[in-house]
C-alpha atoms as a PDB file:
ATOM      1  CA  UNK A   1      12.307   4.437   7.313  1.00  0.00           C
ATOM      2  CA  UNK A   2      15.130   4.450   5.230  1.00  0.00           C
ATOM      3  CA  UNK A   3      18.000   6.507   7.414  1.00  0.00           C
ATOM      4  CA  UNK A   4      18.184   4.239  10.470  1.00  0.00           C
ATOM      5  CA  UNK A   5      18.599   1.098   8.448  1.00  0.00           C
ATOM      6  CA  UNK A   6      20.982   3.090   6.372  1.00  0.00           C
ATOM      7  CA  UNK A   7      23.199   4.728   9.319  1.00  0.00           C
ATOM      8  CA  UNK A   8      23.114   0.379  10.723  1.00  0.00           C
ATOM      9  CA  UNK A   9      24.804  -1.047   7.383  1.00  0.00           C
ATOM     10  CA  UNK A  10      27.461   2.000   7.308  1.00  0.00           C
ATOM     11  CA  UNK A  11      28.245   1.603  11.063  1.00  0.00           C
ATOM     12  CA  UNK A  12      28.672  -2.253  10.092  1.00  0.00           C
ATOM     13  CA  UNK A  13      30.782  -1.379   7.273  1.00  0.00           C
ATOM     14  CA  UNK A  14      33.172   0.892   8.892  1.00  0.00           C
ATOM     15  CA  UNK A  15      33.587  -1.630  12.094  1.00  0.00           C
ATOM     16  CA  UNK A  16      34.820  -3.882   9.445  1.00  0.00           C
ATOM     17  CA  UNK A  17      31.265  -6.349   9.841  1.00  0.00           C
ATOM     18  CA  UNK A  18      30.714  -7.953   6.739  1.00  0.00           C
ATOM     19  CA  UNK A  19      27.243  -6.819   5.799  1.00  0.00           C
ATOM     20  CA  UNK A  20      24.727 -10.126   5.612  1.00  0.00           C
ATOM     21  CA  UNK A  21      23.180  -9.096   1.982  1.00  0.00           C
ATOM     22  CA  UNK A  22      24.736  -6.655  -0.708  1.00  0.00           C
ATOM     23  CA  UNK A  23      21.046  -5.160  -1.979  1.00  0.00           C
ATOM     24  CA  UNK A  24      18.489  -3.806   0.381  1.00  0.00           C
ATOM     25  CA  UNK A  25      15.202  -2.724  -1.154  1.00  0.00           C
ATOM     26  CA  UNK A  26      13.172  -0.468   0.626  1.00  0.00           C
ATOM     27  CA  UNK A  27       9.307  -0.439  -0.964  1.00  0.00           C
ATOM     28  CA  UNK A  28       7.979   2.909  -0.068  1.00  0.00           C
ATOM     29  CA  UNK A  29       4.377   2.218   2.251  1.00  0.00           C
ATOM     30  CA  UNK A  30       2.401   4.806   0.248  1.00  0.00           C
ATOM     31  CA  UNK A  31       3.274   8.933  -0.411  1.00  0.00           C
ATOM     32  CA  UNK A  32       2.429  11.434   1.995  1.00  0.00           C
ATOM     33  CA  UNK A  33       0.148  14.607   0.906  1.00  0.00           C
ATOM     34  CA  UNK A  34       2.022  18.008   0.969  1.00  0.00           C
ATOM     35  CA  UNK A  35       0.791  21.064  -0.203  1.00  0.00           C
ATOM     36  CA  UNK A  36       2.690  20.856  -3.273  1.00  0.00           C
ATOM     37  CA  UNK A  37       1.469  17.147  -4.499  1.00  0.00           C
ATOM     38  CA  UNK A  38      -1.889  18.043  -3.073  1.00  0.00           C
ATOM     39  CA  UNK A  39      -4.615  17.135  -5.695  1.00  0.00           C
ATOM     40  CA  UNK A  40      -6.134  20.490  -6.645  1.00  0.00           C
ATOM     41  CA  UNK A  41      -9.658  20.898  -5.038  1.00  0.00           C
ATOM     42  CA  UNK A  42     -12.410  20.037  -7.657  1.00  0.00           C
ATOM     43  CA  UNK A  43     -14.707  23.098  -8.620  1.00  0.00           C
ATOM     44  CA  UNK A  44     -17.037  21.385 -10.764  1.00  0.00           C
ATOM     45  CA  UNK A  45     -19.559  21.002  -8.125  1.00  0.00           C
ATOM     46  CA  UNK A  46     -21.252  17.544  -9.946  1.00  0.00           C
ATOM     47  CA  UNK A  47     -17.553  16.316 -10.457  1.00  0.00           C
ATOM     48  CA  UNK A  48     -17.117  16.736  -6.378  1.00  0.00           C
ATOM     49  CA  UNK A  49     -20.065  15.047  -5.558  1.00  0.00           C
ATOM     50  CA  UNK A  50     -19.442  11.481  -8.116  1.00  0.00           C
ATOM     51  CA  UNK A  51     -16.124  11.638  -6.294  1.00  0.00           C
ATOM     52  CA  UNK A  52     -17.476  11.739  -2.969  1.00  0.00           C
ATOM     53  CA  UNK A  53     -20.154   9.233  -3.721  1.00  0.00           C
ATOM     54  CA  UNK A  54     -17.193   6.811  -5.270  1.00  0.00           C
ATOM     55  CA  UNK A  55     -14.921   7.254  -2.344  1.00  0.00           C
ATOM     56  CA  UNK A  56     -17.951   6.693   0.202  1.00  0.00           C
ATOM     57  CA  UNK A  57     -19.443   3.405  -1.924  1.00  0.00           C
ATOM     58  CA  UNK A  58     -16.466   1.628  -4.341  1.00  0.00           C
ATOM     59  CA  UNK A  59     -16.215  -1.202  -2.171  1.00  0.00           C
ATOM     60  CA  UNK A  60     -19.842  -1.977  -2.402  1.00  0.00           C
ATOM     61  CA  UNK A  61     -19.183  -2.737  -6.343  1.00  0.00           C
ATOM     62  CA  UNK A  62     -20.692   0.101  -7.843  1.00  0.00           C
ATOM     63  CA  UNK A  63     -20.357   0.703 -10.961  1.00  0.00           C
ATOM     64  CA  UNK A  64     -20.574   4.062 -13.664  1.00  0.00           C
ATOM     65  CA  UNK A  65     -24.339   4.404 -13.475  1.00  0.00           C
ATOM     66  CA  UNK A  66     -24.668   4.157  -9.700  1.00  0.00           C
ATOM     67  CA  UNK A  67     -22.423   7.068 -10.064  1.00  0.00           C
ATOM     68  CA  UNK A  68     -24.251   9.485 -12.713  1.00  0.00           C
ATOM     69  CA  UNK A  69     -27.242   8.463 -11.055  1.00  0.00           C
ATOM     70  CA  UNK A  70     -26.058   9.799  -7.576  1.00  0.00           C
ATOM     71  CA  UNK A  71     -24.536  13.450  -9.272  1.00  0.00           C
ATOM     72  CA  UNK A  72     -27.843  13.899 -11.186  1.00  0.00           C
ATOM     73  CA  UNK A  73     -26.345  14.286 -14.576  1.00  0.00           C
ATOM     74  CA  UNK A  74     -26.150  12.668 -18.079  1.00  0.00           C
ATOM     75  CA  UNK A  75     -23.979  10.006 -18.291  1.00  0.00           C
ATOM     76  CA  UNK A  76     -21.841  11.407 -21.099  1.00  0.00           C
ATOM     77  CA  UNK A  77     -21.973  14.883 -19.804  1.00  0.00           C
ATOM     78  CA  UNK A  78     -20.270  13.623 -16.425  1.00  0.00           C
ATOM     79  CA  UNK A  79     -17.309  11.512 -18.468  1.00  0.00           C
ATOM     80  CA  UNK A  80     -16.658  14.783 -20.225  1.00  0.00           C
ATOM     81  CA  UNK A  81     -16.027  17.018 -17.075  1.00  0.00           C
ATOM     82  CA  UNK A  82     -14.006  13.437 -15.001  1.00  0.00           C
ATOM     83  CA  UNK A  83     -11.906  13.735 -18.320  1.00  0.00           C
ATOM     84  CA  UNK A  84     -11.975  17.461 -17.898  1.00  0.00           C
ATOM     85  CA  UNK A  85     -11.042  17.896 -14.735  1.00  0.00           C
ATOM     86  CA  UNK A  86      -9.239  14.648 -13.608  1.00  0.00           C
ATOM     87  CA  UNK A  87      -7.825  13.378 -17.004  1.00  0.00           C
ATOM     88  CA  UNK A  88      -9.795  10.150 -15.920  1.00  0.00           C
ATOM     89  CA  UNK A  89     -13.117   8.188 -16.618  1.00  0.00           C
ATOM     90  CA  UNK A  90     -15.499   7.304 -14.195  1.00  0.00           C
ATOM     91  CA  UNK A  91     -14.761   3.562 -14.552  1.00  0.00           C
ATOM     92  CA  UNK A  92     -11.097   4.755 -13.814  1.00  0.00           C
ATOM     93  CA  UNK A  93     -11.873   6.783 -10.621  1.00  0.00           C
ATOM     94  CA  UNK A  94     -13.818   4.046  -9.400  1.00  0.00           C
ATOM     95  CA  UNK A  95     -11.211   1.095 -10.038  1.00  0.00           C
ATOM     96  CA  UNK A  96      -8.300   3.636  -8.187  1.00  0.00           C
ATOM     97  CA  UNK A  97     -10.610   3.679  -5.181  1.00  0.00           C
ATOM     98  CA  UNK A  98     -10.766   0.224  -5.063  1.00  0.00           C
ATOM     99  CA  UNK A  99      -7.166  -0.351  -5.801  1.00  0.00           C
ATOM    100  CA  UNK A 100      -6.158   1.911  -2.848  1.00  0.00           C
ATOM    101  CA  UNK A 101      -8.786   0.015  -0.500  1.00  0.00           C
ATOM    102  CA  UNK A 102      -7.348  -3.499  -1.937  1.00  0.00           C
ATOM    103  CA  UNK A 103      -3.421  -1.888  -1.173  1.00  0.00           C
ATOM    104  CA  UNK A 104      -4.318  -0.786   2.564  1.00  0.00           C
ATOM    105  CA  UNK A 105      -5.975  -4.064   3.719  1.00  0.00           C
ATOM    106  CA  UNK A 106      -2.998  -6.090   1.771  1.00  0.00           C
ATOM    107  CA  UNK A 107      -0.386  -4.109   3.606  1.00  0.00           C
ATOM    108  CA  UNK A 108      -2.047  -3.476   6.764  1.00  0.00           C
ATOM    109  CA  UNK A 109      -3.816  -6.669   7.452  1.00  0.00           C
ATOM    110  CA  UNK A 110      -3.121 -10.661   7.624  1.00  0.00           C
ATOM    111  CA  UNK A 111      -7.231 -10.585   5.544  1.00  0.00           C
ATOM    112  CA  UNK A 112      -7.042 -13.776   2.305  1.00  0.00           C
ATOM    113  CA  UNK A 113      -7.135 -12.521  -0.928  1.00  0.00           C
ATOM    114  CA  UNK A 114     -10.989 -13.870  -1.070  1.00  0.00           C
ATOM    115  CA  UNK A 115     -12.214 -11.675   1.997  1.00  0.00           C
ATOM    116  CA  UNK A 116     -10.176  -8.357   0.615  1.00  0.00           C
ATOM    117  CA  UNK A 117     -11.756  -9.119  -2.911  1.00  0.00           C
ATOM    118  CA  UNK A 118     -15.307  -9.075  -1.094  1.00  0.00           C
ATOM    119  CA  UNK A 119     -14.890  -6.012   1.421  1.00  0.00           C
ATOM    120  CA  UNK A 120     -13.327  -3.825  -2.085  1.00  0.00           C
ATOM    121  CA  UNK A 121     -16.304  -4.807  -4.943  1.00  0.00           C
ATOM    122  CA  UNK A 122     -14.477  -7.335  -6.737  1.00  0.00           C
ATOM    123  CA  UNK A 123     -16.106 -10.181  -7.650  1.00  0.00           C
ATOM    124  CA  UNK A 124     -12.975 -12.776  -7.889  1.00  0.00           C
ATOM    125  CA  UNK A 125      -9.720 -12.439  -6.614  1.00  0.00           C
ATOM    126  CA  UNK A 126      -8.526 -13.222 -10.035  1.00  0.00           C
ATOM    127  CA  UNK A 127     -10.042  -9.950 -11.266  1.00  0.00           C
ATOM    128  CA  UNK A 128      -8.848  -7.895  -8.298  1.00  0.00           C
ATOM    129  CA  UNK A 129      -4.916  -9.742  -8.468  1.00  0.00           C
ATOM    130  CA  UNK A 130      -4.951  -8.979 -12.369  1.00  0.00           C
ATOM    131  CA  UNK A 131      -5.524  -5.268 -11.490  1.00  0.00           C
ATOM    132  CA  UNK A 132      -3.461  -4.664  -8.622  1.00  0.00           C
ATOM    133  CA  UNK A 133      -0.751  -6.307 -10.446  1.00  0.00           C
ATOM    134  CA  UNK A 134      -1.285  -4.068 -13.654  1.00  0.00           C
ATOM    135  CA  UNK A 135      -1.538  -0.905 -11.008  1.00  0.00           C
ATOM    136  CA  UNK A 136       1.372  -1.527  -8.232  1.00  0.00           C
ATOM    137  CA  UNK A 137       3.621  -3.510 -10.272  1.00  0.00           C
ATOM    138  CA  UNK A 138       3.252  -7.070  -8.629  1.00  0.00           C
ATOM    139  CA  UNK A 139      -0.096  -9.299  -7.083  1.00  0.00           C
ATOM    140  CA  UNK A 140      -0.890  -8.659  -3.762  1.00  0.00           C
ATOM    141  CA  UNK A 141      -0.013 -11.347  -2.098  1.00  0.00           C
ATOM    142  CA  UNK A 142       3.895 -10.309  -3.458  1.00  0.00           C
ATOM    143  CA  UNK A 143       3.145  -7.238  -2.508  1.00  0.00           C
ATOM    144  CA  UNK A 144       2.366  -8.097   0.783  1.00  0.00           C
ATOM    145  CA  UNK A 145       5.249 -10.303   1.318  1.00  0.00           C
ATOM    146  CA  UNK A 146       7.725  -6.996   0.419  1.00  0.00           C
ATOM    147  CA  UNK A 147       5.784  -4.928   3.322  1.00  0.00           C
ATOM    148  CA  UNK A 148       6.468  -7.898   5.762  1.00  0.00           C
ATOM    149  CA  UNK A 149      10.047  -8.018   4.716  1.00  0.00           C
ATOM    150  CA  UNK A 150      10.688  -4.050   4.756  1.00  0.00           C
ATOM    151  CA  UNK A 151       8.989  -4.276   8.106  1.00  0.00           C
ATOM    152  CA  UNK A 152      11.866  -7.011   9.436  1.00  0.00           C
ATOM    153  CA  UNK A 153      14.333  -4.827   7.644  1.00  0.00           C
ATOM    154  CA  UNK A 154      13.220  -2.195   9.964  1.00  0.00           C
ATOM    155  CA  UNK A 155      12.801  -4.638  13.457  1.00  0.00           C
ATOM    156  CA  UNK A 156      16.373  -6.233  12.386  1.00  0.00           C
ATOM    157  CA  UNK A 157      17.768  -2.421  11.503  1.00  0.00           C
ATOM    158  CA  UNK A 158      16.575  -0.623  15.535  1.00  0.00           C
ATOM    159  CA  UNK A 159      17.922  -4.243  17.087  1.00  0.00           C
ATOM    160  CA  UNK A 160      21.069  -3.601  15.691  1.00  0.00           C
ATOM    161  CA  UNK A 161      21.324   0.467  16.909  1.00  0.00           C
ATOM    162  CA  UNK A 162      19.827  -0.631  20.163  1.00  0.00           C
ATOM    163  CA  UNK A 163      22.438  -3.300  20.491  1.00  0.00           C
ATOM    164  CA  UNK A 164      25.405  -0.577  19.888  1.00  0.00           C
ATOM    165  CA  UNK A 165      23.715   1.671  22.726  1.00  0.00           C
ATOM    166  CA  UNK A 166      23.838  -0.862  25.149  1.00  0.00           C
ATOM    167  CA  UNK A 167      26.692  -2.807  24.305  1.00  0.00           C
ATOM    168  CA  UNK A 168      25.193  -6.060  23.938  1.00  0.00           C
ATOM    169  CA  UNK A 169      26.360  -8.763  21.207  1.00  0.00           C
ATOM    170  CA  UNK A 170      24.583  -7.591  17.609  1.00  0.00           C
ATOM    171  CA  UNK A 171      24.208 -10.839  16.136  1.00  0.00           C
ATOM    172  CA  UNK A 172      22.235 -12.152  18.566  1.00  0.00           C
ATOM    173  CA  UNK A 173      19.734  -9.212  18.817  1.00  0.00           C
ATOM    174  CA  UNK A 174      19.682  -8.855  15.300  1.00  0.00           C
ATOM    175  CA  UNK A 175      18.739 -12.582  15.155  1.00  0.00           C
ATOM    176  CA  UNK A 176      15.973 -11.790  17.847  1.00  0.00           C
ATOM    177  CA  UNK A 177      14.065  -9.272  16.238  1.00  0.00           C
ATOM    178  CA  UNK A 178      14.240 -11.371  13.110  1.00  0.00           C
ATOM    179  CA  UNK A 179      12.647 -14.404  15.146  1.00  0.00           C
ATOM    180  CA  UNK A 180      10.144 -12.305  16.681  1.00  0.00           C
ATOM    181  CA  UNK A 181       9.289 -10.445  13.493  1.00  0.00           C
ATOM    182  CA  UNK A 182       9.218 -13.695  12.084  1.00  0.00           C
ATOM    183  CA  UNK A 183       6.595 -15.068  14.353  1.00  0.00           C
ATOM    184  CA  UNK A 184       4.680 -11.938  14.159  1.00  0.00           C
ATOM    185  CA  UNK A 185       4.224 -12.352  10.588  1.00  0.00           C
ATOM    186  CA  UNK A 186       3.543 -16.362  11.127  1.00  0.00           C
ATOM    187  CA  UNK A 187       0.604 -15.754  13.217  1.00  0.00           C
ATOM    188  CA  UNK A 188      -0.651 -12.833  10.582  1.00  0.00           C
ATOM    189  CA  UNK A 189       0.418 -14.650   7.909  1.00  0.00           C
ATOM    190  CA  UNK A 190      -0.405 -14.134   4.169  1.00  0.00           C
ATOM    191  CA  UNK A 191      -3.465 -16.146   4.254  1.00  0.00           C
ATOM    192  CA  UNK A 192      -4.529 -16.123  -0.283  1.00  0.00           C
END
């Protein structure tokens, strides 16, 4: 994402184009799993299955019993091997679920704040915007707006190398894809 845009400002530069901002920022959309950065696979067996049952159920607003309850242990004796083997509590393995389901459906879909707070298990959006904010950094609907405007970095960045294929005036594509990128995120809007 970041080498076209990249190669388009320094192409700009060295034709003499003044560039139209002097800071890009470029959120990253989420990390991609490699081998290396790979969680290691879980080998307590009652561990495995409260993380399976969290991942299949944390938008339904479970909470730390509904989870001891479905790996058949003692409540303390599961926080001890989470802490164990995760460095986390229950409650905290269940609130990251939810965080990651509230992150996809902000950046992936034009959904209001009310209906992402319902389909994750929170029960306000005040609750679920105070702890995305404390996780990612900044509320969602911020959040949101960043992915939008990396994604018309990266319409406005392949207008402009498309233009200098064909020859065709760069201002005026660039200021096309904006427009349509524009109205693209108009009718998907950030609805809160």
């Amino acid at each position: 994402r970041l080498g076209y845009p990249a190669a388009s400002l320094l192409d700009e530069m060295m034709s003499s184009i003044q560039p139209t901002k002097s800071n890009y920022v470029i959120e990253p959309e989420g990390i991609v799993m490699r081998e290396s950065t790979r969680p290691k696979p879980c080998v307590d067996s009652q561990v495995a299955k409260a993380l399976a049952f969290i991942k299949q159920h944390a938008s339904e607003g479970i909470n730390v019993s509904n989870v001891v309850a479905a790996a058949g242990i003692s409540r303390s004796g599961l926080e001890s091997r989470f802490r164990g083997q995760l460095g986390l509590t229950i409650h905290d393995a269940i609130r990251e679920a939810q965080l990651n389901q509230v992150k996809t459906l902000v950046s992936e879909t034009a959904l209001a704040a009310k209906e992402i707070a319902a389909q994750t298990g929170f029960k306000s959006v005040q609750h679920m915007s105070t702890a995305f904010r404390l996780a990612f950094g900044s509320p969602p609907a911020e959040y949101r707006h960043k992915v939008q405007m990396n994604r018309n970095f990266d319409h406005s960045a392949n207008a402009i190398q498309l233009n200098r294929r064909t020859g065709h005036n760069s201002e005026i594509v660039a200021q096309s894809a904006m427009a349509a990128s524009s109205v693209s995120a108009g009718v998907s809007g950030n609805k809160r």
